[in-house]
PDB file of N, CA and C in Angstrom:
ATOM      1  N   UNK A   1       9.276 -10.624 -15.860  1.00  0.00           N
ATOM      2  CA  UNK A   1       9.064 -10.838 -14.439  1.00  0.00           C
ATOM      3  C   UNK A   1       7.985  -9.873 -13.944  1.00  0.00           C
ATOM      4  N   UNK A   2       6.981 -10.798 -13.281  1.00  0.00           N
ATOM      5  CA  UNK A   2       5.889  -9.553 -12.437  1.00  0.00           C
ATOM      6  C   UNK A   2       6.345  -9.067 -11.391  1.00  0.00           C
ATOM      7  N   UNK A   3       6.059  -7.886 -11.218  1.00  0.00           N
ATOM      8  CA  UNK A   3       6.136  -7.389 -10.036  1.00  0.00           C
ATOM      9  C   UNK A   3       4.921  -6.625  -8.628  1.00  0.00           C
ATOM     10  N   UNK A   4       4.893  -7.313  -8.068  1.00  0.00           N
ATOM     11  CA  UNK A   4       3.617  -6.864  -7.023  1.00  0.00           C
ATOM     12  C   UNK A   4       4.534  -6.388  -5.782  1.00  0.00           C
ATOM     13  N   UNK A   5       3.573  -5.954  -5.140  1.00  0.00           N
ATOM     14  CA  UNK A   5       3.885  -5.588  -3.238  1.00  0.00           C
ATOM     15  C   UNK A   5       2.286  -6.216  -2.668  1.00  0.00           C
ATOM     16  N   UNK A   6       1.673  -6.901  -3.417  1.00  0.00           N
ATOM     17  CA  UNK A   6       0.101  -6.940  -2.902  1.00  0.00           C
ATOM     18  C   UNK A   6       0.403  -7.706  -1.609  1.00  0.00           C
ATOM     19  N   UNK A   7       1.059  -8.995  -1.717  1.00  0.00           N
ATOM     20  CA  UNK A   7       1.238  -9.620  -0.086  1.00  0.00           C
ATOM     21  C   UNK A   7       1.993  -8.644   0.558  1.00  0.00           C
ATOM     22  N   UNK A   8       2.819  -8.050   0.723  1.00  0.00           N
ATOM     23  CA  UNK A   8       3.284  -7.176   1.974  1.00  0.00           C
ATOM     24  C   UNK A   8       2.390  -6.684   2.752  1.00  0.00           C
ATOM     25  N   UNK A   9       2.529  -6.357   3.538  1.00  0.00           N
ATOM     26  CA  UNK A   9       1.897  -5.658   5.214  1.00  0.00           C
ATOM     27  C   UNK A   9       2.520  -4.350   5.161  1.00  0.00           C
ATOM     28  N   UNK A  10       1.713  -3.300   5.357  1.00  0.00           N
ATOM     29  CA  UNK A  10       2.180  -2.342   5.943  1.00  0.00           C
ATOM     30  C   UNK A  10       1.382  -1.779   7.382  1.00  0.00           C
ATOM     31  N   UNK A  11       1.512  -1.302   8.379  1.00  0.00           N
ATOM     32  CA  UNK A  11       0.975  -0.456   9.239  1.00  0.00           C
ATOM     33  C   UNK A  11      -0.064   1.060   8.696  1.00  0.00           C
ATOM     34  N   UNK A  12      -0.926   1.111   9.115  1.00  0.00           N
ATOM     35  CA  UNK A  12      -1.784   2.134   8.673  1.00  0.00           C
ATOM     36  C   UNK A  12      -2.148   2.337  10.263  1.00  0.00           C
ATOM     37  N   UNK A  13      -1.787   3.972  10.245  1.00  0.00           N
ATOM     38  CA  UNK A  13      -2.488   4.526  11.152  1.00  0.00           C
ATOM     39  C   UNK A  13      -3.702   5.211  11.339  1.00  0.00           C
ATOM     40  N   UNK A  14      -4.528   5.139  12.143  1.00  0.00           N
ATOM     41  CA  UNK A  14      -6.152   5.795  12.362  1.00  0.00           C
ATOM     42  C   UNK A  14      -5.728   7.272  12.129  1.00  0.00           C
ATOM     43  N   UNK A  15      -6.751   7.783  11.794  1.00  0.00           N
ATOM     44  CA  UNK A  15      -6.374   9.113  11.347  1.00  0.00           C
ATOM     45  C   UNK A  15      -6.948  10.142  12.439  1.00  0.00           C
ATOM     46  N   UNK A  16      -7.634   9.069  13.581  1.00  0.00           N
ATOM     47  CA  UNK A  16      -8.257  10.042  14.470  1.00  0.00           C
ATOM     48  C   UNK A  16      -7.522   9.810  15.759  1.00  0.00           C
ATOM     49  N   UNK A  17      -7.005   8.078  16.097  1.00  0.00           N
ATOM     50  CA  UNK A  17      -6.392   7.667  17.488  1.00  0.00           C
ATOM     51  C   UNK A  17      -5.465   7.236  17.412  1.00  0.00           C
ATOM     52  N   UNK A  18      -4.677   6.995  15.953  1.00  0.00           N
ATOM     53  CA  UNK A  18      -3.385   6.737  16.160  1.00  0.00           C
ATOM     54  C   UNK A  18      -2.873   4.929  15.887  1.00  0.00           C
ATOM     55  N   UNK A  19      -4.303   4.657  16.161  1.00  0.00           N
ATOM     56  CA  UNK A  19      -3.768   3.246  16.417  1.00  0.00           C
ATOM     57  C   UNK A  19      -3.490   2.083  14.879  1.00  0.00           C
ATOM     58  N   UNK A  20      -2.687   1.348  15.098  1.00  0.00           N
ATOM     59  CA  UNK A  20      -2.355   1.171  14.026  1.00  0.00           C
ATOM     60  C   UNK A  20      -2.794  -0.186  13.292  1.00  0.00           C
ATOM     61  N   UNK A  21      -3.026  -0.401  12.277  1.00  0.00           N
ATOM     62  CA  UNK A  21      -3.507  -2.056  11.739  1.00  0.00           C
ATOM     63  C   UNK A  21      -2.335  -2.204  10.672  1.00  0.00           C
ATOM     64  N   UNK A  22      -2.441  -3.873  10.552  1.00  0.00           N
ATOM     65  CA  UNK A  22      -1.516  -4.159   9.534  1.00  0.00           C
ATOM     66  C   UNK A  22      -2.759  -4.609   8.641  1.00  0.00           C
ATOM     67  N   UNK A  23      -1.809  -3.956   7.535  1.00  0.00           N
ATOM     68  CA  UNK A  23      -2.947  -4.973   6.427  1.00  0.00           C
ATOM     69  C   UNK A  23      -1.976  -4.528   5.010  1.00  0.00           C
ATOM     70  N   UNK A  24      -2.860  -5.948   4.120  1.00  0.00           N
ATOM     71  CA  UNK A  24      -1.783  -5.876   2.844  1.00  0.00           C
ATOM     72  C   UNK A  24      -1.936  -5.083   1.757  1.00  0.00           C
ATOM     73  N   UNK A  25      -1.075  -5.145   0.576  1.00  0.00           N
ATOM     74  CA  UNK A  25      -1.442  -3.470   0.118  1.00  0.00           C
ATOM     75  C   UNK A  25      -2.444  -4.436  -0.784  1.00  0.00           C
ATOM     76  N   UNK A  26      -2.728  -5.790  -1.354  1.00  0.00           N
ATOM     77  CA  UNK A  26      -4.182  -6.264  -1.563  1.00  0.00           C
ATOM     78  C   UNK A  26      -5.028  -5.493  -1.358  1.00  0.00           C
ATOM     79  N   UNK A  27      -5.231  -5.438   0.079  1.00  0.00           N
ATOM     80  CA  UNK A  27      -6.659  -5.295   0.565  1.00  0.00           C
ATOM     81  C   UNK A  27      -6.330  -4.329   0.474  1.00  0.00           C
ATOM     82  N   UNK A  28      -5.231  -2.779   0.645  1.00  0.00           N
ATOM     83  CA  UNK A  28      -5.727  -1.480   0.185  1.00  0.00           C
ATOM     84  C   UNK A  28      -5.811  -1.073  -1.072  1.00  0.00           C
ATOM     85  N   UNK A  29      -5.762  -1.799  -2.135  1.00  0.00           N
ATOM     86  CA  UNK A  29      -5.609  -1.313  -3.092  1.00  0.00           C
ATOM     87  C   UNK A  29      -7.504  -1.642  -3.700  1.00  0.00           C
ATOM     88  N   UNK A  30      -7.820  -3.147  -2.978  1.00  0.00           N
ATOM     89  CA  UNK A  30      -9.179  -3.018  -3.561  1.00  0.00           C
ATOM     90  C   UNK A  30     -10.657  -2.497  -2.570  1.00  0.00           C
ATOM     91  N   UNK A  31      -9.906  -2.387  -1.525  1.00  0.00           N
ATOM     92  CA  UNK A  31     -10.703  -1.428  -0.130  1.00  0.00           C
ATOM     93  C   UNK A  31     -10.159  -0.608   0.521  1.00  0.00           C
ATOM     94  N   UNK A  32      -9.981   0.652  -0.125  1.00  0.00           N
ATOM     95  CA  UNK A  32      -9.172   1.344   0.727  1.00  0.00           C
ATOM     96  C   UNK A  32      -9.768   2.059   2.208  1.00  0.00           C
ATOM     97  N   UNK A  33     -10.779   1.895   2.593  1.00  0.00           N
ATOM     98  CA  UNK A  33     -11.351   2.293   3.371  1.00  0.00           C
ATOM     99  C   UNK A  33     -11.013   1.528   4.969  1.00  0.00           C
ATOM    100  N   UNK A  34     -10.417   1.795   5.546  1.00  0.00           N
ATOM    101  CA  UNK A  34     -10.155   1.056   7.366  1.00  0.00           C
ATOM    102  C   UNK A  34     -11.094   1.524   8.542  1.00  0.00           C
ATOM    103  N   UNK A  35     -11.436   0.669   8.884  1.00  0.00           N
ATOM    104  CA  UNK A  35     -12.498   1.054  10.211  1.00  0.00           C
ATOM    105  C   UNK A  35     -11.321   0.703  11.590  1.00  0.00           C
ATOM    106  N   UNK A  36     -11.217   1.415  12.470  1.00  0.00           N
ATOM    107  CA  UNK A  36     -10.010   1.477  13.427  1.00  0.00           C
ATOM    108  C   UNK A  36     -11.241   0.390  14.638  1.00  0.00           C
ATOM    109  N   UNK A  37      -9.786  -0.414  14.594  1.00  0.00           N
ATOM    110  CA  UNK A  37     -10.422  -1.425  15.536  1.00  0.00           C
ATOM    111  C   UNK A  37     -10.660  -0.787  17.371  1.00  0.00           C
ATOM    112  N   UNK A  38      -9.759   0.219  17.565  1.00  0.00           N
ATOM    113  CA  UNK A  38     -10.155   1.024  18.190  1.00  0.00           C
ATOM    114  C   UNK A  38     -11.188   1.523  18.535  1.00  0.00           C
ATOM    115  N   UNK A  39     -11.179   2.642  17.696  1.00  0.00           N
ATOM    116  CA  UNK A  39     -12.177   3.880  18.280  1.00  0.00           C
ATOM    117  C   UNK A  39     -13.324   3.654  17.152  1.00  0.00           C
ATOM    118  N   UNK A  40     -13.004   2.937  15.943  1.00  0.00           N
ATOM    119  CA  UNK A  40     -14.426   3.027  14.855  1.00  0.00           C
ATOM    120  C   UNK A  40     -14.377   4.281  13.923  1.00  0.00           C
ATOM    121  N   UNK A  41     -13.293   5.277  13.996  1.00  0.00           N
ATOM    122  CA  UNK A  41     -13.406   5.972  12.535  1.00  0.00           C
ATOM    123  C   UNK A  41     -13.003   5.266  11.548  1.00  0.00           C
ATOM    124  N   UNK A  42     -13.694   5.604  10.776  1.00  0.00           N
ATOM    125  CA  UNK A  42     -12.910   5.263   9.296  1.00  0.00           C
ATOM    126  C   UNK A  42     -11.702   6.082   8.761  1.00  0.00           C
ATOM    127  N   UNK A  43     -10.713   5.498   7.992  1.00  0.00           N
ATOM    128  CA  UNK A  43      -9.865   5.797   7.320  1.00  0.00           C
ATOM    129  C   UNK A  43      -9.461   5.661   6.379  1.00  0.00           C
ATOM    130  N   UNK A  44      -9.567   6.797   5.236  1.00  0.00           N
ATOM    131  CA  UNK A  44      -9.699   6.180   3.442  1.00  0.00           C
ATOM    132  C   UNK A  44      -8.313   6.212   3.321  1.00  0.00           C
ATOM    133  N   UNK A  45      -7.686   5.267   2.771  1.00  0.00           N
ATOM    134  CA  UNK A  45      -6.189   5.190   2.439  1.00  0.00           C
ATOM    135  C   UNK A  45      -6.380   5.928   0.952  1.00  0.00           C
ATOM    136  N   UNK A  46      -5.515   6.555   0.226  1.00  0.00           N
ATOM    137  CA  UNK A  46      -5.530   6.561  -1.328  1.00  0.00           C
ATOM    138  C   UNK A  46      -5.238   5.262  -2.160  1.00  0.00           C
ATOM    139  N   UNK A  47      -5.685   4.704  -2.846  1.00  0.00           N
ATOM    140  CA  UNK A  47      -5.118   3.358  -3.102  1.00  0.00           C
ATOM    141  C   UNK A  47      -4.783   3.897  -4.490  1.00  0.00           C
ATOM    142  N   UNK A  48      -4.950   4.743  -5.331  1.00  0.00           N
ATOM    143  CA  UNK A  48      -4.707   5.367  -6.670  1.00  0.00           C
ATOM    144  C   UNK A  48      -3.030   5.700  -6.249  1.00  0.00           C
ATOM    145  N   UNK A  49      -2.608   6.005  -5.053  1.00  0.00           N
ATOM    146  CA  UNK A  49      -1.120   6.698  -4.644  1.00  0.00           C
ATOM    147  C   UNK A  49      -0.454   5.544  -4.615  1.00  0.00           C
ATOM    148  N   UNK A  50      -1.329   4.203  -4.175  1.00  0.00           N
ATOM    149  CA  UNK A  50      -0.125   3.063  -4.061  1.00  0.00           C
ATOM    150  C   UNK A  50       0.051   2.600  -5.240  1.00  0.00           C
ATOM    151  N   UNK A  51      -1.012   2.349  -6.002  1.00  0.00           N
ATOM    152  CA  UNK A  51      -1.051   1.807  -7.519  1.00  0.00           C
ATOM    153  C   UNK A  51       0.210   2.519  -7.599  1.00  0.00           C
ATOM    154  N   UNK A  52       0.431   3.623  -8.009  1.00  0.00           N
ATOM    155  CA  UNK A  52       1.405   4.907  -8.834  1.00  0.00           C
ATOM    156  C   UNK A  52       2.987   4.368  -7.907  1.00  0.00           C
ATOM    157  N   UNK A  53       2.223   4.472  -6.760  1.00  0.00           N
ATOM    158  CA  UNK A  53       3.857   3.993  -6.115  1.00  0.00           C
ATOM    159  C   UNK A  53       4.499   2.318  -6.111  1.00  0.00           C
ATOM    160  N   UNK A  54       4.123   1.794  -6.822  1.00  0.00           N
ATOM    161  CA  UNK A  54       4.167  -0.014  -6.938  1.00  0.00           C
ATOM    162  C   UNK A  54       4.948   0.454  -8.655  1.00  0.00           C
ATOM    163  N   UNK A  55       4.215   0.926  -8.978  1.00  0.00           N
ATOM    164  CA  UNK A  55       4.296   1.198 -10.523  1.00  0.00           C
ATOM    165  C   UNK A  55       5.963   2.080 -10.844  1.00  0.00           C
ATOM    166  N   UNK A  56       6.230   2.854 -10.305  1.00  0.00           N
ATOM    167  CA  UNK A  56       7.287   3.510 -10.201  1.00  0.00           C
ATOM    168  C   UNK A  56       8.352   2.912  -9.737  1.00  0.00           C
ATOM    169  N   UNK A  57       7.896   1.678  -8.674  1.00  0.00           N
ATOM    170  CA  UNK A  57       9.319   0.863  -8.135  1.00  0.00           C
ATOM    171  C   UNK A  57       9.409   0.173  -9.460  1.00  0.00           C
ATOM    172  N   UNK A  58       8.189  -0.457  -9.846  1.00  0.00           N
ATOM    173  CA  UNK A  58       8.550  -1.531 -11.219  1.00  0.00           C
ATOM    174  C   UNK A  58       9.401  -1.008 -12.464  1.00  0.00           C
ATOM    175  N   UNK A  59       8.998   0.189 -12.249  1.00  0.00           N
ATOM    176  CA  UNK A  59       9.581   0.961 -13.797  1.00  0.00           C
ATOM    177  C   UNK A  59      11.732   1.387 -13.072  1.00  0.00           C
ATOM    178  N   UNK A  60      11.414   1.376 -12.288  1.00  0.00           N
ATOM    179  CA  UNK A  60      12.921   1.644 -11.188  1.00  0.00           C
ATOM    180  C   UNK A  60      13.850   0.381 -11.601  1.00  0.00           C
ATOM    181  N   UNK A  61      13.088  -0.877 -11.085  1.00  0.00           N
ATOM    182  CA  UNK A  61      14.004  -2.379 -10.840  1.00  0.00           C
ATOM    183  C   UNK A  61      13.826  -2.507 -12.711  1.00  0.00           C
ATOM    184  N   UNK A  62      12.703  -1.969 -13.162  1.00  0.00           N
ATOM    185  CA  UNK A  62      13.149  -2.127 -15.371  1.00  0.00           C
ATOM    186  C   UNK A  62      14.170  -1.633 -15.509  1.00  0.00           C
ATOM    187  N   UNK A  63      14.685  -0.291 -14.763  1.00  0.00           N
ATOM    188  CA  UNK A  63      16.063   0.623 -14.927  1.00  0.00           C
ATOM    189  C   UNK A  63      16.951  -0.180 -15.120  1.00  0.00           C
ATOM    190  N   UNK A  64      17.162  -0.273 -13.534  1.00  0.00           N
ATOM    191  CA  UNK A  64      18.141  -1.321 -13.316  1.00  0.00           C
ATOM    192  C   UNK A  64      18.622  -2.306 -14.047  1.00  0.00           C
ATOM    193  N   UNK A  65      17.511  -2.979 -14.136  1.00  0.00           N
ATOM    194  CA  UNK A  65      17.972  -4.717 -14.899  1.00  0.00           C
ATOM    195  C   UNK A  65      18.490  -4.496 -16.562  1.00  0.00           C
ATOM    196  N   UNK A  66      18.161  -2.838 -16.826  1.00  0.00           N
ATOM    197  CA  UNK A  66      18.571  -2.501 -18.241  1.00  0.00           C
ATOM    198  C   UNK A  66      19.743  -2.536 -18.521  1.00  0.00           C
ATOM    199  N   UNK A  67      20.001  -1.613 -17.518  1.00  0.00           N
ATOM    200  CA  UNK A  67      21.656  -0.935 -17.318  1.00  0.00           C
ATOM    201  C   UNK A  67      22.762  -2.001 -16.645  1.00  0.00           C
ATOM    202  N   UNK A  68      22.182  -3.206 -16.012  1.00  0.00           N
ATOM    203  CA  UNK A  68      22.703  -3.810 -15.898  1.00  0.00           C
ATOM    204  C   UNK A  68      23.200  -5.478 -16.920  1.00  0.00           C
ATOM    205  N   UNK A  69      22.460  -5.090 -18.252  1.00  0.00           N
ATOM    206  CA  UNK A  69      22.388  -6.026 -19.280  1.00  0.00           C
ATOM    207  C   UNK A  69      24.050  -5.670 -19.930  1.00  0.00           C
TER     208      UNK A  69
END
């Protein structure tokens, strides 16, 4: 079984006004960069932190489905 989060939405906040966008972890994982529809700073998300954190749930729900065989 694959496992993604790429369609989910999360909220990302501007790092300068606060304001917030939804967007999917798709698009942060292959642009991590957000321009605030706001005010116009940019905001680099880490997308190397989500990779690692997608990766760690997958290896979590492998636990699981082990221990539960």
């Amino acid at each position: 079984m694959t496992f993604s989060l790429d369609d989910k939405t999360i909220d990302v906040p501007c790092g300068k006004c606060g304001q917030k966008s939804k967007e999917t972890i798709r698009r942060l994982k292959t642009n991590p960069d957000l321009t605030c529809r706001s005010c116009g700073a940019i905001t680099a998300v880490k997308a190397d932190e989500i990779r690692a954190a997608e990766q760690a749930i997958k290896e979590a729900l492998d636990n699981i489905r082990k221990a539960l065989r």
